[in-house]
N, C-alpha and C. Protein backbone atom coordinates (compact mmCIF):
# COMPACT_ATOMS: atom_id res chain seq x y z
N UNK A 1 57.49 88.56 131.98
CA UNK A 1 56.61 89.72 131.96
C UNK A 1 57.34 90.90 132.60
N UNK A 2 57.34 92.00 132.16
CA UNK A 2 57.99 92.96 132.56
C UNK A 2 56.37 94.01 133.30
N UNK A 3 56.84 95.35 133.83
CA UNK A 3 56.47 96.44 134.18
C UNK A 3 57.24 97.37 134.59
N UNK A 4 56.41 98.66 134.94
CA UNK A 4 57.28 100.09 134.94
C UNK A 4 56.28 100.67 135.80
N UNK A 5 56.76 101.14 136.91
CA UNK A 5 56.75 101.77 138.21
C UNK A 5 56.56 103.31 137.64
N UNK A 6 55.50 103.94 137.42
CA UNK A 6 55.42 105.57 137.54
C UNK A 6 55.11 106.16 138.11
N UNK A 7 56.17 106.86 139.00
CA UNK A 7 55.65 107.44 140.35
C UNK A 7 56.13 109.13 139.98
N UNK A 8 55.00 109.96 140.21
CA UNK A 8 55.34 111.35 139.81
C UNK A 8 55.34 111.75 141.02
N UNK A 9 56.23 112.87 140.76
CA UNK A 9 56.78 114.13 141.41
C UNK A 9 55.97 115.65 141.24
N UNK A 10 56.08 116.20 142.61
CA UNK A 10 55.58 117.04 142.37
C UNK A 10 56.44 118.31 143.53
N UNK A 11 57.14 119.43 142.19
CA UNK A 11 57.67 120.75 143.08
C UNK A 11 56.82 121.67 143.65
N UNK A 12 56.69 121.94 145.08
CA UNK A 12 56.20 122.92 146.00
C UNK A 12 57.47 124.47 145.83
N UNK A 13 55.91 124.92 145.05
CA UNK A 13 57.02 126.35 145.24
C UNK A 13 57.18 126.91 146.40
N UNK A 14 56.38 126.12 147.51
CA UNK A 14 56.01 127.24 149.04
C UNK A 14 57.74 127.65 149.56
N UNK A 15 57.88 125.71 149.39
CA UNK A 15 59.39 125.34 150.25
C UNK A 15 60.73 124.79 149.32
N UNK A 16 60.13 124.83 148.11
CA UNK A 16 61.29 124.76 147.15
C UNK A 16 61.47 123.21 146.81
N UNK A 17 60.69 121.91 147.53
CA UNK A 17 61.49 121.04 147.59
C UNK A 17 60.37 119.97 146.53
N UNK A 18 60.63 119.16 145.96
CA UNK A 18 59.61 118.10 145.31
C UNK A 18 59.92 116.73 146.17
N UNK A 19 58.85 116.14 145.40
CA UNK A 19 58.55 114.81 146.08
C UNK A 19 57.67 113.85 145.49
N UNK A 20 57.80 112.83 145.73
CA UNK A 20 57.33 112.08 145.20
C UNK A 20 55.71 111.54 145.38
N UNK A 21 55.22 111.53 144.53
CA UNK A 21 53.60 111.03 144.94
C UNK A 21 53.17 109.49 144.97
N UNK A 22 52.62 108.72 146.09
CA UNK A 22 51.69 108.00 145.89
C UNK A 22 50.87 107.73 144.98
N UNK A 23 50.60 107.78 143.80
CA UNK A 23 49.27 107.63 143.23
C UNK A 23 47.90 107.38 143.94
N UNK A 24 47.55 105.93 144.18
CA UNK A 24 47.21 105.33 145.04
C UNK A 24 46.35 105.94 146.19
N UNK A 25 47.60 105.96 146.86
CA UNK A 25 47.25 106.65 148.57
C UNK A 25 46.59 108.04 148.52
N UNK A 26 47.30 108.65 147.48
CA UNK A 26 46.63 110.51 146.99
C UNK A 26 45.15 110.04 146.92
N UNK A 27 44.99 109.44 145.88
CA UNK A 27 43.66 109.14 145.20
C UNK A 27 42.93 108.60 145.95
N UNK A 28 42.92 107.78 146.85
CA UNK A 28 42.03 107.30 148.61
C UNK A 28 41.94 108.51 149.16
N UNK A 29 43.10 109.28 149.59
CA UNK A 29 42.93 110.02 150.61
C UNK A 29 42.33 111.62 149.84
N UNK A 30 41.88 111.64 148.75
CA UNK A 30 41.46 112.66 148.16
C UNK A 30 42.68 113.86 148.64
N UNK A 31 44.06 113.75 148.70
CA UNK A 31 44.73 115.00 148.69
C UNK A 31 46.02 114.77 148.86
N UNK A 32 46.51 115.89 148.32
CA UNK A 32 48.03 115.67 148.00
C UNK A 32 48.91 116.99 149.16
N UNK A 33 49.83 116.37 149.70
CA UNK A 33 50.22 117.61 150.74
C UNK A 33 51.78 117.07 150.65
N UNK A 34 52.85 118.44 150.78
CA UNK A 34 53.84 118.49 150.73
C UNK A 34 54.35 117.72 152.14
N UNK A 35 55.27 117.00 152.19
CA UNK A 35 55.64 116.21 153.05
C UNK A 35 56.84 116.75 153.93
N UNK A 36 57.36 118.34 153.35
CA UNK A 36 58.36 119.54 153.83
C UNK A 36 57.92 120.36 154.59
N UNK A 37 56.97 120.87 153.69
CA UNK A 37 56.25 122.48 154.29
C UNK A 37 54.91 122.27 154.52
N UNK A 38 54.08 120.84 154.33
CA UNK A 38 52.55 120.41 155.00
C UNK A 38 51.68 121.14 153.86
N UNK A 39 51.87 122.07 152.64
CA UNK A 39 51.21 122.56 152.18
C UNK A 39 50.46 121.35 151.38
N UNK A 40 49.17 121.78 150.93
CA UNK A 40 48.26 121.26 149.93
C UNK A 40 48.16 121.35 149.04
N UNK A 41 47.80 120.36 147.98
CA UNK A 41 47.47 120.91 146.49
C UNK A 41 45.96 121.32 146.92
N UNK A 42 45.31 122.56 146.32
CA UNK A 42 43.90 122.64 146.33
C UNK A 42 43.39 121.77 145.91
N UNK A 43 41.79 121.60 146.17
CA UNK A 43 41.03 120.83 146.27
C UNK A 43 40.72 120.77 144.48
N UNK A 44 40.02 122.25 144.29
CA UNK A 44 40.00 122.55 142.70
C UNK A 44 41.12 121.96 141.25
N UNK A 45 42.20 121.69 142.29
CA UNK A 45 43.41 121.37 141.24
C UNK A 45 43.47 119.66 141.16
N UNK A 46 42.93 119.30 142.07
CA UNK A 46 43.46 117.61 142.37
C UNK A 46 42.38 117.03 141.35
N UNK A 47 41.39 116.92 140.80
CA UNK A 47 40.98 116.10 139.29
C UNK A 47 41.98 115.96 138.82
N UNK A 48 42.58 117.37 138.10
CA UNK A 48 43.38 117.47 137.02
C UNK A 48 44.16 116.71 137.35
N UNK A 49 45.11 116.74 138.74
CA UNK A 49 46.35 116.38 138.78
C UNK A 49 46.39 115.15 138.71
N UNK A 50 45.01 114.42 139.20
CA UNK A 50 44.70 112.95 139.52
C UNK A 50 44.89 112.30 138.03
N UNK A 51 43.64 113.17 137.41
CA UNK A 51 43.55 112.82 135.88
C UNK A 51 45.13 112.87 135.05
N UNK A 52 45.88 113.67 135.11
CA UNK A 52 47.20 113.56 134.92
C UNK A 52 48.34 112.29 134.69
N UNK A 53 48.16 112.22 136.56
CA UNK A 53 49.32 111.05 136.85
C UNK A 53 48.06 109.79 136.59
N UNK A 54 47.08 109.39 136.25
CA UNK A 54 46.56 108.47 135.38
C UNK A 54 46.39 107.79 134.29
N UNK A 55 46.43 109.03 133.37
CA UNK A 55 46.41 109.05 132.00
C UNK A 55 48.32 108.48 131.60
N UNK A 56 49.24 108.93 132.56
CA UNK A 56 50.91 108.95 132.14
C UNK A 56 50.51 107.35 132.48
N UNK A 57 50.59 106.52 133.75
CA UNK A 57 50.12 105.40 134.23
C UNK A 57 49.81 104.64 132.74
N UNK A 58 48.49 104.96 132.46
CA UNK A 58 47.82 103.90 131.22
C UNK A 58 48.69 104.60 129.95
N UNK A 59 49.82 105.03 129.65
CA UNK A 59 50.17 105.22 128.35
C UNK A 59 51.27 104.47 128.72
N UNK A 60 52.56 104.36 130.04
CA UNK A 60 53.11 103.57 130.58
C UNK A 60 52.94 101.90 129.92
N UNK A 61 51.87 101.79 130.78
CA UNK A 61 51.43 100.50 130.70
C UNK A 61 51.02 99.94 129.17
N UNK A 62 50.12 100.62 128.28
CA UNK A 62 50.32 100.55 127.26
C UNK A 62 51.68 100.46 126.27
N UNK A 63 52.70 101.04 126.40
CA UNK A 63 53.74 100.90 126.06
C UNK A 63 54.47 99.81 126.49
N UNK A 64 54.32 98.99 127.57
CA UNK A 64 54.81 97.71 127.96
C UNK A 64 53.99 96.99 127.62
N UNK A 65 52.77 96.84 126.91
CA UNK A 65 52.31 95.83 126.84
C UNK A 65 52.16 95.67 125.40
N UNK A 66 52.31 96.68 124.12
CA UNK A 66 52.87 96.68 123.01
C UNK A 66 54.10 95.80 122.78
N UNK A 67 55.11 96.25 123.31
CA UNK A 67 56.64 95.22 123.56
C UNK A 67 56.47 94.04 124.46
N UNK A 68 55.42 94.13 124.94
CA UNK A 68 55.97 92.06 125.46
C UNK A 68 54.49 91.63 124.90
N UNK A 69 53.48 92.00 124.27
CA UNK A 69 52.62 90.94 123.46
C UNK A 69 52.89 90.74 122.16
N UNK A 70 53.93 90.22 121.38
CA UNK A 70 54.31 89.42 120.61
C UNK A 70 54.33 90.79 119.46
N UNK A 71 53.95 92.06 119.67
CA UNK A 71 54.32 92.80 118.42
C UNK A 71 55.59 93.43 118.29
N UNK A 72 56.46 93.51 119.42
CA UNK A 72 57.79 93.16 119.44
C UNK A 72 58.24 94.71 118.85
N UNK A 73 57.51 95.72 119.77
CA UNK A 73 57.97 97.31 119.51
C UNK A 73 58.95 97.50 120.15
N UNK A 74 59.28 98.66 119.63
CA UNK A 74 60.61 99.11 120.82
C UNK A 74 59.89 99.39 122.53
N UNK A 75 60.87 99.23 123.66
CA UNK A 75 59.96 99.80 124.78
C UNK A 75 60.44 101.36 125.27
N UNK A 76 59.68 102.25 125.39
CA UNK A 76 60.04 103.52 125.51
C UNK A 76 58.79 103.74 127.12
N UNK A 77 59.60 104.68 127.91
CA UNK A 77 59.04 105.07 128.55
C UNK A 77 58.09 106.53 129.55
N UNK A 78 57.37 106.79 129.16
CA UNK A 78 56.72 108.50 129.12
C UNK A 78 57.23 109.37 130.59
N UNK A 79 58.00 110.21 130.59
CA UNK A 79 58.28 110.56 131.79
C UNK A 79 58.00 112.27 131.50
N UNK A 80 57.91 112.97 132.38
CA UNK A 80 57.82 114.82 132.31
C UNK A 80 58.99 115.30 133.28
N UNK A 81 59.05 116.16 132.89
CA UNK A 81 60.20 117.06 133.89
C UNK A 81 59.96 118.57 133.57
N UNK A 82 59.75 119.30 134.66
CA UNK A 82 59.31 120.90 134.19
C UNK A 82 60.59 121.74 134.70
N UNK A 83 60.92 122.72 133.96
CA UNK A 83 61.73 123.63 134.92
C UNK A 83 61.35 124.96 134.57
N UNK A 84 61.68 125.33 135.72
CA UNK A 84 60.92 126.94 136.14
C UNK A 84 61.74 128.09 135.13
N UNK A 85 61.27 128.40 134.15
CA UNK A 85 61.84 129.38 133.53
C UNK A 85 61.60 131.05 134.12
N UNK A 86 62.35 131.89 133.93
CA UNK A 86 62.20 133.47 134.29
C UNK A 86 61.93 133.90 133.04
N UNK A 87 60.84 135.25 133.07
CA UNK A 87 60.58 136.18 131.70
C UNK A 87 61.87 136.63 131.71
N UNK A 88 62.11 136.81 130.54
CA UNK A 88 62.99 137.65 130.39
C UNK A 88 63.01 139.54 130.66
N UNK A 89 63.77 139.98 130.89
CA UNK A 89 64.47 141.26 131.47
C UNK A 89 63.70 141.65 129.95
N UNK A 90 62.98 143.11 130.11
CA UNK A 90 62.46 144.72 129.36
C UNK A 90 63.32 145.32 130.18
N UNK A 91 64.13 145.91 128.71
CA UNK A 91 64.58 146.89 129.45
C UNK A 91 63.74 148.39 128.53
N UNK A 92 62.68 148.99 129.45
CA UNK A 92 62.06 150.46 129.33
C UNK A 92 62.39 151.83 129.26
């Protein structure tokens, strides 16, 4: 039997630095706080974010359990990565 560990990350623009989330422990402790700069995710934002790293979790898991119950798919695994793009330069 196999599994896959999805543990998301999350960049703090306060202090520049990301980190890794608990699932779990977030979701008990109702909140997510930078472990650099102490900042918080708002209160208003944490459903989403919860709902988020949940939904990646059960598509995860779904995908491992396609490839080891006998239908013998390929195994692929759902990951995100964001990077901070700049608007581009008007020049007026």
């Amino acid at each position: 039997m196999m599994a896959l560990l999805t543990t998301p990350k999350l960049k703090c623009f306060n202090c520049g630095n990301s980190f890794p989330v608990n699932f779990q422990k977030a979701l008990r402790a109702q909140e997510i706080q930078c472990p650099y700069c102490f900042t918080k995710v708002e209160e208003s934002s944490l459903d989403k974010v919860f709902s988020a790293m949940g939904e990646i979790q059960d598509v995860n898991a779904d995908l491992v359990k396609y490839h080891t119950d006998g239908r013998d798919e390929p195994l692929f695994q759902l990951e995100f990565e964001s990077t901070e793009v700049k608007k581009p330069y008007v020049n007026n």
